[in-house]
Structures are given as structure tokens and as C-alpha cells.
PDB file of N, CA and C in Angstrom:
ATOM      1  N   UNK A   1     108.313  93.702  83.995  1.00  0.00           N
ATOM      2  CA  UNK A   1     107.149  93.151  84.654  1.00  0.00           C
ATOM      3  C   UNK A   1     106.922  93.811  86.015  1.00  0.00           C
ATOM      4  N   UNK A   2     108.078  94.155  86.928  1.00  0.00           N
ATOM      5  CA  UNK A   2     107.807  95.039  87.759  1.00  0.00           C
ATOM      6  C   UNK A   2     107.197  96.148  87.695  1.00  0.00           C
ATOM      7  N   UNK A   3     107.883  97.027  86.851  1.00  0.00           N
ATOM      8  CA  UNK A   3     107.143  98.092  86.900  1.00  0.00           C
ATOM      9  C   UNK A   3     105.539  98.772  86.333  1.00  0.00           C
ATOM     10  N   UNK A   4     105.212  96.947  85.569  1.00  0.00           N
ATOM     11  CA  UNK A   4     103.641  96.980  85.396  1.00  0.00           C
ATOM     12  C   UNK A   4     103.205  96.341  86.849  1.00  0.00           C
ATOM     13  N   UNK A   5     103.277  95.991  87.757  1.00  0.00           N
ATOM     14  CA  UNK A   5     103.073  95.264  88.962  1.00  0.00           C
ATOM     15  C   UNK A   5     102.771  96.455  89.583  1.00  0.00           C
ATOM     16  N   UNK A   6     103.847  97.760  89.761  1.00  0.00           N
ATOM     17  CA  UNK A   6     103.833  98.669  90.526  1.00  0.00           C
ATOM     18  C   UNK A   6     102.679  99.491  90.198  1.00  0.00           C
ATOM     19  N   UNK A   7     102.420  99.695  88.391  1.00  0.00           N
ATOM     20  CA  UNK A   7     101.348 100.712  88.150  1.00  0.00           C
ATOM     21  C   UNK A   7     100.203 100.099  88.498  1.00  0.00           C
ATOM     22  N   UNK A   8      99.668  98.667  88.094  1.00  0.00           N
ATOM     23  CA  UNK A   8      98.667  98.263  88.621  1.00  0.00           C
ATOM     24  C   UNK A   8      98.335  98.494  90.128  1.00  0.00           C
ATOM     25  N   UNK A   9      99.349  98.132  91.137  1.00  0.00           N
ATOM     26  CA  UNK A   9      98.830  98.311  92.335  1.00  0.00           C
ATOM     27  C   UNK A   9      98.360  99.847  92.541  1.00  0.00           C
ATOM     28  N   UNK A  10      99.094 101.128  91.748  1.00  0.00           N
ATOM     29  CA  UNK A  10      98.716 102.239  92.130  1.00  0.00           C
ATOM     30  C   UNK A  10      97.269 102.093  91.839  1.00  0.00           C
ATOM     31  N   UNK A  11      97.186 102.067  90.692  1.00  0.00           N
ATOM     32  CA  UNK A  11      95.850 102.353  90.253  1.00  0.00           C
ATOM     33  C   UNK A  11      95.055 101.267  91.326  1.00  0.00           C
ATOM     34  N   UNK A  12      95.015 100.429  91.600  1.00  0.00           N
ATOM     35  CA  UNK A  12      94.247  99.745  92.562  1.00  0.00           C
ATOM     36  C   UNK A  12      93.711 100.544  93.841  1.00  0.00           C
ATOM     37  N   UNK A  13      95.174 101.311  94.532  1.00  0.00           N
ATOM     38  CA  UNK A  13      94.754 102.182  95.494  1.00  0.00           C
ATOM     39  C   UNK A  13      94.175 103.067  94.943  1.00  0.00           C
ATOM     40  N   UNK A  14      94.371 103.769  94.145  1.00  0.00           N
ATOM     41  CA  UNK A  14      94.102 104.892  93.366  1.00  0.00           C
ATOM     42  C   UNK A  14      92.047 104.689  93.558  1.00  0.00           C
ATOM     43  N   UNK A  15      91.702 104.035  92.996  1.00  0.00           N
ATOM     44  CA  UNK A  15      90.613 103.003  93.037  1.00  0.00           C
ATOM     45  C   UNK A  15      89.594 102.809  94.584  1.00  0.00           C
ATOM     46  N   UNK A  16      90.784 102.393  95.747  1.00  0.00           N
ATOM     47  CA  UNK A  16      90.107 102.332  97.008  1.00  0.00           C
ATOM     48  C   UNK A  16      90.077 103.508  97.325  1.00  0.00           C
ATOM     49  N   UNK A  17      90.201 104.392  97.459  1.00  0.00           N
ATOM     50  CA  UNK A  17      89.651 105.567  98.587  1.00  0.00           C
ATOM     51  C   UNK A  17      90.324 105.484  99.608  1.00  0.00           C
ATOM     52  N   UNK A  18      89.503 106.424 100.359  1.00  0.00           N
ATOM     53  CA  UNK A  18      89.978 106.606 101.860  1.00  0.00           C
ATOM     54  C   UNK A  18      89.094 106.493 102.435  1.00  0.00           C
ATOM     55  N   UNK A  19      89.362 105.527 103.892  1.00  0.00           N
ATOM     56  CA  UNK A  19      88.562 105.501 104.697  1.00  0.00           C
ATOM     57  C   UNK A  19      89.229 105.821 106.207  1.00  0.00           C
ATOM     58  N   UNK A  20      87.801 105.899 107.380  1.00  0.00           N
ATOM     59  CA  UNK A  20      88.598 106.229 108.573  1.00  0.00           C
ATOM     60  C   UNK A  20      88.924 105.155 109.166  1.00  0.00           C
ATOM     61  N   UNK A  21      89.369 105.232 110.516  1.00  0.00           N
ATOM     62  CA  UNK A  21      89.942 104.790 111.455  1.00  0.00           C
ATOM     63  C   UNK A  21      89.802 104.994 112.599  1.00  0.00           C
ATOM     64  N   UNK A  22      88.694 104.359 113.916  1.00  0.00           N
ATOM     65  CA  UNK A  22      88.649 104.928 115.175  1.00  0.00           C
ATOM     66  C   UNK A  22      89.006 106.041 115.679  1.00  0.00           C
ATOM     67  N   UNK A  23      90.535 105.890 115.221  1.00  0.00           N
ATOM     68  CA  UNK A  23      91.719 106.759 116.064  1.00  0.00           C
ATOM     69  C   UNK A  23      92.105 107.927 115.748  1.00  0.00           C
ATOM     70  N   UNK A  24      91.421 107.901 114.239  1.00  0.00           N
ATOM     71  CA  UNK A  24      91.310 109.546 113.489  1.00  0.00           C
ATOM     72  C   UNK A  24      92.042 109.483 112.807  1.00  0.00           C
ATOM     73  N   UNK A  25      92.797 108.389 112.354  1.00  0.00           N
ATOM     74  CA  UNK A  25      94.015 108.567 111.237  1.00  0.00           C
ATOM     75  C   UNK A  25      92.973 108.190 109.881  1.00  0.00           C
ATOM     76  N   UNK A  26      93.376 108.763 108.987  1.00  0.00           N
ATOM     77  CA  UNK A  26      92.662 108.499 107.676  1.00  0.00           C
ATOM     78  C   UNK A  26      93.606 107.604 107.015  1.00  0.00           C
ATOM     79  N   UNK A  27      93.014 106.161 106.457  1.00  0.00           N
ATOM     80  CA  UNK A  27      93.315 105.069 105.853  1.00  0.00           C
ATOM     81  C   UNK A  27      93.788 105.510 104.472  1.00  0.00           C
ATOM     82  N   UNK A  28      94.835 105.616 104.098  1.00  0.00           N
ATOM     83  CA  UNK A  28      94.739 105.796 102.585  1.00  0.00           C
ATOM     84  C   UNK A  28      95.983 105.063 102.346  1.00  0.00           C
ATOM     85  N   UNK A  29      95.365 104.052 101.513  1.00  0.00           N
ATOM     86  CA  UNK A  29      96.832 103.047 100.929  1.00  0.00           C
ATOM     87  C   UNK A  29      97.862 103.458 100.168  1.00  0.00           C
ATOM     88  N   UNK A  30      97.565 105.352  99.418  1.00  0.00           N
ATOM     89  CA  UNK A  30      98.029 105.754  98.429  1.00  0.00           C
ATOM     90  C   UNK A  30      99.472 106.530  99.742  1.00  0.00           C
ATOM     91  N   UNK A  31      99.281 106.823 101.406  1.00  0.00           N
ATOM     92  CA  UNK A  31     100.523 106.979 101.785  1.00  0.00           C
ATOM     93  C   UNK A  31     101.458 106.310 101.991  1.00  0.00           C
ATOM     94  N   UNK A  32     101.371 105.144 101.333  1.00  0.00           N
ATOM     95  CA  UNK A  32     102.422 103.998 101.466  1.00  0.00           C
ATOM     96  C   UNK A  32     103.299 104.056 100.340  1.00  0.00           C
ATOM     97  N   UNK A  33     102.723 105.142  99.280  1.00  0.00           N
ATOM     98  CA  UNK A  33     103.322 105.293  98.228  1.00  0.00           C
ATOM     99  C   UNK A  33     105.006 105.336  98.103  1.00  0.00           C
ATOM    100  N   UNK A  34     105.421 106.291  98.907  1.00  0.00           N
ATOM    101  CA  UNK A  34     106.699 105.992  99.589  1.00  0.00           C
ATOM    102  C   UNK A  34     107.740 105.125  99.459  1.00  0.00           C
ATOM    103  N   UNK A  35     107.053 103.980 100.233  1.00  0.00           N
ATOM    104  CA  UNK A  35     107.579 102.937 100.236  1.00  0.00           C
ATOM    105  C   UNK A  35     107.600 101.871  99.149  1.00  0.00           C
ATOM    106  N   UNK A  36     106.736 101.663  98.033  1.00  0.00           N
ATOM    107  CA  UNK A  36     106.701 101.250  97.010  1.00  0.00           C
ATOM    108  C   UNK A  36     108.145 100.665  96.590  1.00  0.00           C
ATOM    109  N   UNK A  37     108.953 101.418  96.595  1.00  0.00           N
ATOM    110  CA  UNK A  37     110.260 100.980  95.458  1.00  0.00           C
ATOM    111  C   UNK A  37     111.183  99.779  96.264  1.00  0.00           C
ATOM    112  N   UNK A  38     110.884 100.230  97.775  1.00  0.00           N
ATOM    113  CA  UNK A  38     111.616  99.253  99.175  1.00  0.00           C
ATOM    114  C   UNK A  38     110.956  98.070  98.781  1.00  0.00           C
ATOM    115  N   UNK A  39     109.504  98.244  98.900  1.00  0.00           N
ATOM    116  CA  UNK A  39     108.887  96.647  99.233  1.00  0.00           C
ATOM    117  C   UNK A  39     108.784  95.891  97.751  1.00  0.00           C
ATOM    118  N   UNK A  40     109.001  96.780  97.120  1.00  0.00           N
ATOM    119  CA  UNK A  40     109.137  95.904  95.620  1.00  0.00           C
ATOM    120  C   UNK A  40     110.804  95.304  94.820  1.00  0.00           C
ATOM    121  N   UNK A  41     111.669  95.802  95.691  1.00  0.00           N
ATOM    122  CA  UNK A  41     112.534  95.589  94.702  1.00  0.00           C
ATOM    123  C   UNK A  41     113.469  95.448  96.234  1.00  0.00           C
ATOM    124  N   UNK A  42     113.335  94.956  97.445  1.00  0.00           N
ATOM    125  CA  UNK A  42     113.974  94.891  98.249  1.00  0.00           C
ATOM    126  C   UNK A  42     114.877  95.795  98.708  1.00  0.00           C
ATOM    127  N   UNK A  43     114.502  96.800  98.545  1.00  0.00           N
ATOM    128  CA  UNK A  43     115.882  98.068  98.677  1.00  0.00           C
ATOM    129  C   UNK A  43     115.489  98.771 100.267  1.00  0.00           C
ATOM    130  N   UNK A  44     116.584 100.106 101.031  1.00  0.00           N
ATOM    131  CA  UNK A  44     116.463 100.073 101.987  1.00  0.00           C
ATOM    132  C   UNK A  44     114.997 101.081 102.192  1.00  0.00           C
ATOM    133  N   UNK A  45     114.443 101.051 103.029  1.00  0.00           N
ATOM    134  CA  UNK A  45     113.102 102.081 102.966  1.00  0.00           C
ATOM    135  C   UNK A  45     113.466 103.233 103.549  1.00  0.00           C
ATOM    136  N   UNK A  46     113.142 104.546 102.885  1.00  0.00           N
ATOM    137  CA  UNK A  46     113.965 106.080 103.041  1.00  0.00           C
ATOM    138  C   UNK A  46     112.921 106.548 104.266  1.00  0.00           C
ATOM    139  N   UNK A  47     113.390 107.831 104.951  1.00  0.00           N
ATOM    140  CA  UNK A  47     112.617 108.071 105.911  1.00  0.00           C
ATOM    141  C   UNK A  47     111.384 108.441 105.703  1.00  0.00           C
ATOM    142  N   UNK A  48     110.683 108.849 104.816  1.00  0.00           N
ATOM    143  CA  UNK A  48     109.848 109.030 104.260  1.00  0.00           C
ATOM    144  C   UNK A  48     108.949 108.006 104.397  1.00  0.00           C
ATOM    145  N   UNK A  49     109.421 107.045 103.762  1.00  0.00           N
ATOM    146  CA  UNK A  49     108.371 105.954 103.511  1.00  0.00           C
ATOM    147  C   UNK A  49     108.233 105.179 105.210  1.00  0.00           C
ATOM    148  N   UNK A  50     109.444 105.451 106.267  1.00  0.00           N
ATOM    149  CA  UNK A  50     109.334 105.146 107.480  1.00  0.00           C
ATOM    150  C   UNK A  50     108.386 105.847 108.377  1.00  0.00           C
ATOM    151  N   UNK A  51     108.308 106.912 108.073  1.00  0.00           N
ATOM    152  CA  UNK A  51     106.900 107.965 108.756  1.00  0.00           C
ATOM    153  C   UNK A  51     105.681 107.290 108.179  1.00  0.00           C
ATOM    154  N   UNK A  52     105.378 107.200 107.081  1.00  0.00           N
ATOM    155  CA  UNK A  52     104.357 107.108 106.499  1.00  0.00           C
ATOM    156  C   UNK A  52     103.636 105.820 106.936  1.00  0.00           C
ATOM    157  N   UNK A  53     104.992 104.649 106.921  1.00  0.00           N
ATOM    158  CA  UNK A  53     104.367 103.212 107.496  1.00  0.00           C
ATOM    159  C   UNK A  53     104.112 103.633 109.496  1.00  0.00           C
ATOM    160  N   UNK A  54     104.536 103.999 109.883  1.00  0.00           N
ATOM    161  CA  UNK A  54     104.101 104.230 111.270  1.00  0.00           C
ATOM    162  C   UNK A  54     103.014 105.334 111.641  1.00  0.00           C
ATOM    163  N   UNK A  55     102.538 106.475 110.339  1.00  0.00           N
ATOM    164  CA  UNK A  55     101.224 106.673 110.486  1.00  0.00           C
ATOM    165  C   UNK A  55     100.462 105.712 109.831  1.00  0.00           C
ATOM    166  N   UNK A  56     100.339 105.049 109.102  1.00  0.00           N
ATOM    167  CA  UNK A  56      99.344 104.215 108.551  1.00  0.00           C
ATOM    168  C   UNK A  56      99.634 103.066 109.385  1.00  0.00           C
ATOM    169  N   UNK A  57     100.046 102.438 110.278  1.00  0.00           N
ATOM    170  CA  UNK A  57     100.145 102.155 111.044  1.00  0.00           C
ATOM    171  C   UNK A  57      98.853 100.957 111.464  1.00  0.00           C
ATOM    172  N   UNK A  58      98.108 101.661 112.356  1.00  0.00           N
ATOM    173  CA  UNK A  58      96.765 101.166 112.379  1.00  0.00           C
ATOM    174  C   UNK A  58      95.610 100.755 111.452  1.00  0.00           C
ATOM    175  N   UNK A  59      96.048 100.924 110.306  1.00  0.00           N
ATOM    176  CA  UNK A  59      95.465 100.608 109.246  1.00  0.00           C
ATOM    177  C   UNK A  59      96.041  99.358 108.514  1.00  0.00           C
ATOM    178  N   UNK A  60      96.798  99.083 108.643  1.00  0.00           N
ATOM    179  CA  UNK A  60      97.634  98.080 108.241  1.00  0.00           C
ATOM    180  C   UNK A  60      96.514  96.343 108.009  1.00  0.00           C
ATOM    181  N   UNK A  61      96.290  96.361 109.221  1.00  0.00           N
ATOM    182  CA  UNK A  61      95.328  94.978 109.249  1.00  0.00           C
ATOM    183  C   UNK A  61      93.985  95.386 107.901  1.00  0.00           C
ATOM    184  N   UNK A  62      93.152  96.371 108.063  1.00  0.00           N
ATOM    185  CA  UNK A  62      92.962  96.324 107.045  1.00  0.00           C
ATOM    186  C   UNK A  62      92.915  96.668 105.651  1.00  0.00           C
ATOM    187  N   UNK A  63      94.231  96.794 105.742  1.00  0.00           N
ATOM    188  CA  UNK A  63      94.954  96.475 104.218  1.00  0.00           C
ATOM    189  C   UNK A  63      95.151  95.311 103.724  1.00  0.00           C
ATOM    190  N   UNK A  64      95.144  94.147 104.641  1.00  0.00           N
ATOM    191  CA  UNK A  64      95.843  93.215 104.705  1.00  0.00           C
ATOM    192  C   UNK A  64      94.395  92.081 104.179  1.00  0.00           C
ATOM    193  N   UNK A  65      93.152  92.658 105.193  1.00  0.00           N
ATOM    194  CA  UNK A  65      92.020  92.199 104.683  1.00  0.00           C
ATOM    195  C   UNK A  65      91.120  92.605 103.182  1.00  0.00           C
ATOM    196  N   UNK A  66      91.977  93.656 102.950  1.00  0.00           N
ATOM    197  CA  UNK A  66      91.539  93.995 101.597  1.00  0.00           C
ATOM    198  C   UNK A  66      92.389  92.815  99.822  1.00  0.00           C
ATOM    199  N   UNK A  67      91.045  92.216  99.308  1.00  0.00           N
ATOM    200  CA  UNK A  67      92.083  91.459  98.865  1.00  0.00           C
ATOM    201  C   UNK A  67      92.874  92.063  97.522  1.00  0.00           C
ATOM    202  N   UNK A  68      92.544  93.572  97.279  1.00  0.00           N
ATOM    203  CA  UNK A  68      93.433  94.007  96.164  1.00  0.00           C
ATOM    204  C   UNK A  68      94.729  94.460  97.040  1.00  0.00           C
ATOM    205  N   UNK A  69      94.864  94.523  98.181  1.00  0.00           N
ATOM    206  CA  UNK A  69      95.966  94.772  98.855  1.00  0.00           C
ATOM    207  C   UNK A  69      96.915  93.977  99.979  1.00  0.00           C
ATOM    208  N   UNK A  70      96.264  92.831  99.489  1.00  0.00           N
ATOM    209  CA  UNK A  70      96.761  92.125 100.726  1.00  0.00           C
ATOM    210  C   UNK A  70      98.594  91.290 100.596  1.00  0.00           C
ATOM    211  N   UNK A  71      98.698  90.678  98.986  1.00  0.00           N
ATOM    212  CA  UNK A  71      99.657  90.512  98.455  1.00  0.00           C
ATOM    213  C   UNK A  71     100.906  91.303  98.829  1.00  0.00           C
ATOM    214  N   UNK A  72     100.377  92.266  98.775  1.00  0.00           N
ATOM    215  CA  UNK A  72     101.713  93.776  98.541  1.00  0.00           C
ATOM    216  C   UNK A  72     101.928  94.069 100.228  1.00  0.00           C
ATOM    217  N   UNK A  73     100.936  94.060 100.850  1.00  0.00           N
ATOM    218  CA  UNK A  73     100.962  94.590 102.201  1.00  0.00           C
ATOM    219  C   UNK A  73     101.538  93.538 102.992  1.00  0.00           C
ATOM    220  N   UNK A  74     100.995  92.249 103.034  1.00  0.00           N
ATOM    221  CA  UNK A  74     101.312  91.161 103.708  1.00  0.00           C
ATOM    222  C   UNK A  74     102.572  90.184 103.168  1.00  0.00           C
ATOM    223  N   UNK A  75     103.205  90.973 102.341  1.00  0.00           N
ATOM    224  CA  UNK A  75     104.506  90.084 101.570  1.00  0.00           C
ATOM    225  C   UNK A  75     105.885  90.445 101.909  1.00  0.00           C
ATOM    226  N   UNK A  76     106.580  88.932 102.263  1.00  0.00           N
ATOM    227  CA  UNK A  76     107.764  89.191 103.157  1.00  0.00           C
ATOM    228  C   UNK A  76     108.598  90.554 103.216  1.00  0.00           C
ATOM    229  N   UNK A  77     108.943  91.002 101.633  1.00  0.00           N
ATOM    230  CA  UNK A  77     109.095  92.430 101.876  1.00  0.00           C
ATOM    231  C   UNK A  77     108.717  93.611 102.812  1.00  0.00           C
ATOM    232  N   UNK A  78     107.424  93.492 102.277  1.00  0.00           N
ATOM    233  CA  UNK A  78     106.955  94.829 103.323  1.00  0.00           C
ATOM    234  C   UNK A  78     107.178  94.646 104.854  1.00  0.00           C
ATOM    235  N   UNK A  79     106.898  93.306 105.348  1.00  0.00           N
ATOM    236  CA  UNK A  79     106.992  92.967 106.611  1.00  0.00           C
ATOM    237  C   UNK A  79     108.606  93.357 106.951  1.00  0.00           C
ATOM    238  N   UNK A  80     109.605  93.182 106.387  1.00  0.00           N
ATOM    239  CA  UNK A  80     111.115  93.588 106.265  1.00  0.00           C
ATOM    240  C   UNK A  80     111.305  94.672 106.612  1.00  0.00           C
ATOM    241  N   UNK A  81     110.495  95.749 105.537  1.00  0.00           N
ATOM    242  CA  UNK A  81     110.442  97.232 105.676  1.00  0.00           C
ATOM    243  C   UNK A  81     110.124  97.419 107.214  1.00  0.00           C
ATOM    244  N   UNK A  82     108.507  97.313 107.425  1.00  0.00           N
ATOM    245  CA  UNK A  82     108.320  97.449 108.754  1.00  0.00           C
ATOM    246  C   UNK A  82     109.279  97.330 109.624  1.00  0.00           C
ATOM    247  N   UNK A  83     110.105  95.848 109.569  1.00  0.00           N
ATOM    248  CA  UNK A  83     111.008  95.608 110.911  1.00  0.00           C
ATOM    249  C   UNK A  83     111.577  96.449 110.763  1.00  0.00           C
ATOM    250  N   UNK A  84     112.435  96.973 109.474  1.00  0.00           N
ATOM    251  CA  UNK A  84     113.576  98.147 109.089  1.00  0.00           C
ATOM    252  C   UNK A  84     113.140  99.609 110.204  1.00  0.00           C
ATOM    253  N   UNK A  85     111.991  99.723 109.863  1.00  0.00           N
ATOM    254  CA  UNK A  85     111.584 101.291 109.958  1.00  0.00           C
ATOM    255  C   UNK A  85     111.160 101.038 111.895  1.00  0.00           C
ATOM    256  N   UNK A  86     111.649  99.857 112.379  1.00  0.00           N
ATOM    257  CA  UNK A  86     110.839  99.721 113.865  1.00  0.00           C
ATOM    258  C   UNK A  86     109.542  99.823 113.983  1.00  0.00           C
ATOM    259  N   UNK A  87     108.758  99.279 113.079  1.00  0.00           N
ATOM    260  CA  UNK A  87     107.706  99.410 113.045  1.00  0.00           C
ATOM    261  C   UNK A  87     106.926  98.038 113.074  1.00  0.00           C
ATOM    262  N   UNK A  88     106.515  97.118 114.325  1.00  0.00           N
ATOM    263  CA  UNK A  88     105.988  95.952 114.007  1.00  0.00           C
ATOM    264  C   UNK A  88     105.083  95.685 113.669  1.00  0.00           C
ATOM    265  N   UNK A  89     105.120  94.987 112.410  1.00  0.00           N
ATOM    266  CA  UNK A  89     103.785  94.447 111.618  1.00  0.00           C
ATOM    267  C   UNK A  89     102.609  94.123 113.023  1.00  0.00           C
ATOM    268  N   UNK A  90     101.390  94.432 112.742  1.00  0.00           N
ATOM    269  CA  UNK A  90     100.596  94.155 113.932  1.00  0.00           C
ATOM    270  C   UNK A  90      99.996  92.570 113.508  1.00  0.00           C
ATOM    271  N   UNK A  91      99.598  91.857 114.671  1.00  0.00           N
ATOM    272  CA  UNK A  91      98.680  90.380 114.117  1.00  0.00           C
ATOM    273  C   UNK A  91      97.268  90.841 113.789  1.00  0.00           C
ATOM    274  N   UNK A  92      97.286  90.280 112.786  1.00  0.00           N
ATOM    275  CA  UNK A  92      95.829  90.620 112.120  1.00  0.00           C
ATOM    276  C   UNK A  92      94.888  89.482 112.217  1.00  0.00           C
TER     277      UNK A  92
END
């Protein structure tokens, strides 16, 4: 059941696009990809997926307002990851 959980969400991002960001970072939910296996199955998040959450960074809130992404983004896991990677979840 997980690993239909995981393909659905791809394809979900897969689905949103990319959008910008004030700050010039380009929004794309698909660089969180990374991190996928951490926030789903509680495991430690590799450096990889630690860069990726601190450029996407500013995008985060709206991920969070997106409601095909908000589950995955805003769920105790990921928030874990974040703390892991020093990266604080922002208030949205």
C-alpha cells in the first residue's frame, strides 16, 4: 500500500508543474523527490534530499496550501525530516 501511496503522489506532482517564487527559486514539488523514502517510511533523510528541502525551502507553505500536497508535506514525518536536515518547517 505504500508503495501505491508513493506512485500516486509522484504522479500528482508530476501533474502540478512548476511554478515561481518571488525569490527566483522555481517551485517544483518533483525536487523533494529525494526525500520521498525518509518521509514515507520514517527513515534517516540522505544529503541529497537535505539540499533539496532547504532549496525548496520557500516554497514549502505553498505546498502545504496545495491540497494534493498538503498531507505528504505537512505530515509529522516530513516535519521530522526538516528538523533532521536543520531546516525549520516555516508557519504557514
Amino acid at each position: 500500500m505504500k508503495m501505491s501511496y508513493v506512485a500516486f503522489c509522484v504522479v500528482l506532482v508530476l501533474l502540478l508543474g512548476e511554478t515561481q517564487v518571488s525569490t527566483g527559486i522555481t517551485c517544483n514539488p518533483l525536487e523533494l523527490s529525494a526525500c520521498a523514502s525518509a518521509i514515507t517510511s520514517a527513515s534517516a533523510p540522505s544529503a541529497a534530499c537535505c539540499s533539496k528541502l532547504k532549496e525548496q525551502r520557500p516554497c514549502l507553505c505553498q505546498y502545504v496550501k496545495d491540497p494534493n500536497l498538503k498531507k505528504l508535506v505537512n505530515s509529522p514525518n516530513a516535519r521530522t525530516v526538516a528538523s533532521t536536515c536543520g531546516t525549520p518547517f516555516p508557519q504557514c
